[in-house]
N, C-alpha and C. Protein backbone atom coordinates (compact mmCIF):
# COMPACT_ATOMS: atom_id res chain seq x y z
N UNK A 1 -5.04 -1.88 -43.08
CA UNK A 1 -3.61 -1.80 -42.82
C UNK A 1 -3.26 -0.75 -41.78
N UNK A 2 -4.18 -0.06 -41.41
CA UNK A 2 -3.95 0.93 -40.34
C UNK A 2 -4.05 0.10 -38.81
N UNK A 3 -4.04 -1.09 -38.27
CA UNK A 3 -4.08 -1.25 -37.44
C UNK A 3 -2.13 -1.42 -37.16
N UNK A 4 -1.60 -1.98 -37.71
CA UNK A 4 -0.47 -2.45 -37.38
C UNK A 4 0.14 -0.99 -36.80
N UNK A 5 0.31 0.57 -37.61
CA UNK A 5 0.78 1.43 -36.74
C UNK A 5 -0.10 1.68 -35.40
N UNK A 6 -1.43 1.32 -35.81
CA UNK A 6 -2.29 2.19 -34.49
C UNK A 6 -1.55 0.81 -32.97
N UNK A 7 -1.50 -0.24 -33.41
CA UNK A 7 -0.83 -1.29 -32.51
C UNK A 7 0.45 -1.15 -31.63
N UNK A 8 1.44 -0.34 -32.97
CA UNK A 8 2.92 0.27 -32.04
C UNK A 8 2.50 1.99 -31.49
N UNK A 9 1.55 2.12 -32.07
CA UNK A 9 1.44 3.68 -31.42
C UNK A 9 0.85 3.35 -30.26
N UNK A 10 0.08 2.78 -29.53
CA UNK A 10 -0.26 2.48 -28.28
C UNK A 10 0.40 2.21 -27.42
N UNK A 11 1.08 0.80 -27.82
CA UNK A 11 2.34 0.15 -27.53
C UNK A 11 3.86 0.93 -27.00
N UNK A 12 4.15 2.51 -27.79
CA UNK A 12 5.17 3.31 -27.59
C UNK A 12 4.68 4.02 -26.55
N UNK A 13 3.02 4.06 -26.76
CA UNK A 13 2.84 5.42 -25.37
C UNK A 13 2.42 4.46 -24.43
N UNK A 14 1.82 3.49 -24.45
CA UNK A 14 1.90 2.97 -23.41
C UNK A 14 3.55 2.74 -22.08
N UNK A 15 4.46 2.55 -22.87
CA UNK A 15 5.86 2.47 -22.73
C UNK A 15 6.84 3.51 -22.08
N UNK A 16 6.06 4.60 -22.94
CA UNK A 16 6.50 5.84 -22.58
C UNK A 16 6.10 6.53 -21.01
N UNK A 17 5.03 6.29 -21.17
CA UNK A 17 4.41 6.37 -19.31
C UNK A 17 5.29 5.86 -18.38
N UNK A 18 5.83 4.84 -18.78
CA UNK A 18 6.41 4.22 -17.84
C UNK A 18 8.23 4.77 -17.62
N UNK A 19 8.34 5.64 -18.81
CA UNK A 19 10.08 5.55 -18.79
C UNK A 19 10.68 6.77 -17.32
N UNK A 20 9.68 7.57 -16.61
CA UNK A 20 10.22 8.37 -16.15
C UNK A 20 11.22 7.00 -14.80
N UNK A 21 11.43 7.75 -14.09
CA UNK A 21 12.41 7.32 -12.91
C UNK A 21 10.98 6.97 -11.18
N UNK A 22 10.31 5.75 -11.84
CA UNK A 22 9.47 5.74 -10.53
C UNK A 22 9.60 4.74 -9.99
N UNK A 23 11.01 4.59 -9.04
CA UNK A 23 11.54 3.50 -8.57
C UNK A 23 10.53 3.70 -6.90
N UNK A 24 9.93 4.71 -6.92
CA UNK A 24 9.43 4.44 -5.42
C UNK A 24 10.00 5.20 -4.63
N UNK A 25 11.38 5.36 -4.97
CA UNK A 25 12.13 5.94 -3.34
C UNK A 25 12.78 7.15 -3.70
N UNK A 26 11.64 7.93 -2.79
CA UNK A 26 11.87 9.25 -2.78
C UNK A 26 12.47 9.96 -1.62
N UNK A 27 12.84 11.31 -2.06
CA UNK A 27 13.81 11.97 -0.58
C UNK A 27 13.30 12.21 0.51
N UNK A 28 11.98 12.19 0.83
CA UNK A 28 10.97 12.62 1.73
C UNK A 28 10.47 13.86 1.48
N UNK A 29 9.57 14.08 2.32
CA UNK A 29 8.38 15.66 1.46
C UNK A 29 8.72 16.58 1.32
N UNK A 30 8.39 17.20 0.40
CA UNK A 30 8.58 18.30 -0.09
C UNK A 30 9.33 19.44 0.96
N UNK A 31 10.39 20.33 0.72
CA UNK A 31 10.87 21.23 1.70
C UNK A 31 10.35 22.79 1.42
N UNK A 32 9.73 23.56 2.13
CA UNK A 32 9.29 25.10 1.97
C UNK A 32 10.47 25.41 0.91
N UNK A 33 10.75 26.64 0.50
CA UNK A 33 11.97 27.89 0.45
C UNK A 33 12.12 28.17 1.95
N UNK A 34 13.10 28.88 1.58
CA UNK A 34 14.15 29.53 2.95
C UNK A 34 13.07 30.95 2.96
N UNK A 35 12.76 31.12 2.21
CA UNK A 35 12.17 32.66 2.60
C UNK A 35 10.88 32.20 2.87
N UNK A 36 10.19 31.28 2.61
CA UNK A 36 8.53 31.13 2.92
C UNK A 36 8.25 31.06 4.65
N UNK A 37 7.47 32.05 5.26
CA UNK A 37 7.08 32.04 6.69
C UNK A 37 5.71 31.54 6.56
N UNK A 38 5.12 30.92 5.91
CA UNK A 38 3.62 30.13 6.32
C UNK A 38 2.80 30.79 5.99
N UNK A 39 1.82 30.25 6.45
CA UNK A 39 0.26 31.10 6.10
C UNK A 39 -0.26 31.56 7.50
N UNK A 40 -0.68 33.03 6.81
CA UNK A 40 -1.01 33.74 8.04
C UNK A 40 -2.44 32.83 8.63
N UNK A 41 -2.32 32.66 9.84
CA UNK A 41 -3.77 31.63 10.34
C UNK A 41 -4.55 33.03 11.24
N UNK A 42 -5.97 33.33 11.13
CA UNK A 42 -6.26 33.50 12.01
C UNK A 42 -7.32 33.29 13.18
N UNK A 43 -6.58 33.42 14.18
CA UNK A 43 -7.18 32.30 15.09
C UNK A 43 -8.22 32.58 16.52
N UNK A 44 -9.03 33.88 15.37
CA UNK A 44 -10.13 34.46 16.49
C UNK A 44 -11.56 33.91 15.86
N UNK A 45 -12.37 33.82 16.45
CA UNK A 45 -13.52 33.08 16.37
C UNK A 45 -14.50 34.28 14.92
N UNK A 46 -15.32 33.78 14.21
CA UNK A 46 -16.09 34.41 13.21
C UNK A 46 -16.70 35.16 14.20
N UNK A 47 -17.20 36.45 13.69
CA UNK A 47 -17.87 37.82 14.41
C UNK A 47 -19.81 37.37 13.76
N UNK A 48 -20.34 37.32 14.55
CA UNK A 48 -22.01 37.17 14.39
C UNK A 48 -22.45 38.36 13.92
N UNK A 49 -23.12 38.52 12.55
CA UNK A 49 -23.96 39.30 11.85
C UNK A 49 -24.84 39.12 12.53
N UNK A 50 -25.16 40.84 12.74
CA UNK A 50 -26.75 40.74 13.58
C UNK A 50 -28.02 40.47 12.66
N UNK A 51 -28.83 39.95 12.99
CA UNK A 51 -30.17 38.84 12.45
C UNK A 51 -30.43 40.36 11.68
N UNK A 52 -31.17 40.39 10.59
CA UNK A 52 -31.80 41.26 9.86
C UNK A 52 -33.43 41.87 10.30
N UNK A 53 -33.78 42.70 10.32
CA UNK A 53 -35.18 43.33 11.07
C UNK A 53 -36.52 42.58 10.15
């Protein structure tokens, strides 16, 4: 007799996955904050470790 709940318990979460709002159409990507200036890049070449003796 345990199948009949294990049947709607699947059944509810299966269901449930689905209830958020995923119509597809979204506002376009994501926007920074107003205060975020980026990531510092830097854009000088790696320095060569001298070969070991």
């Amino acid at each position: 007799m345990i199948r009949v709940p294990m049947i709607a318990l699947l059944l509810f979460a299966s269901l449930a996955g689905c209830a958020d709002n995923s119509s597809g159409h979204r506002k376009g990507p994501p926007q920074d904050p107003a205060d975020y200036h980026g990531v510092p890049t830097d854009t000088r070449p790696p320095s060569m470790v001298p070969a070991a003796p």
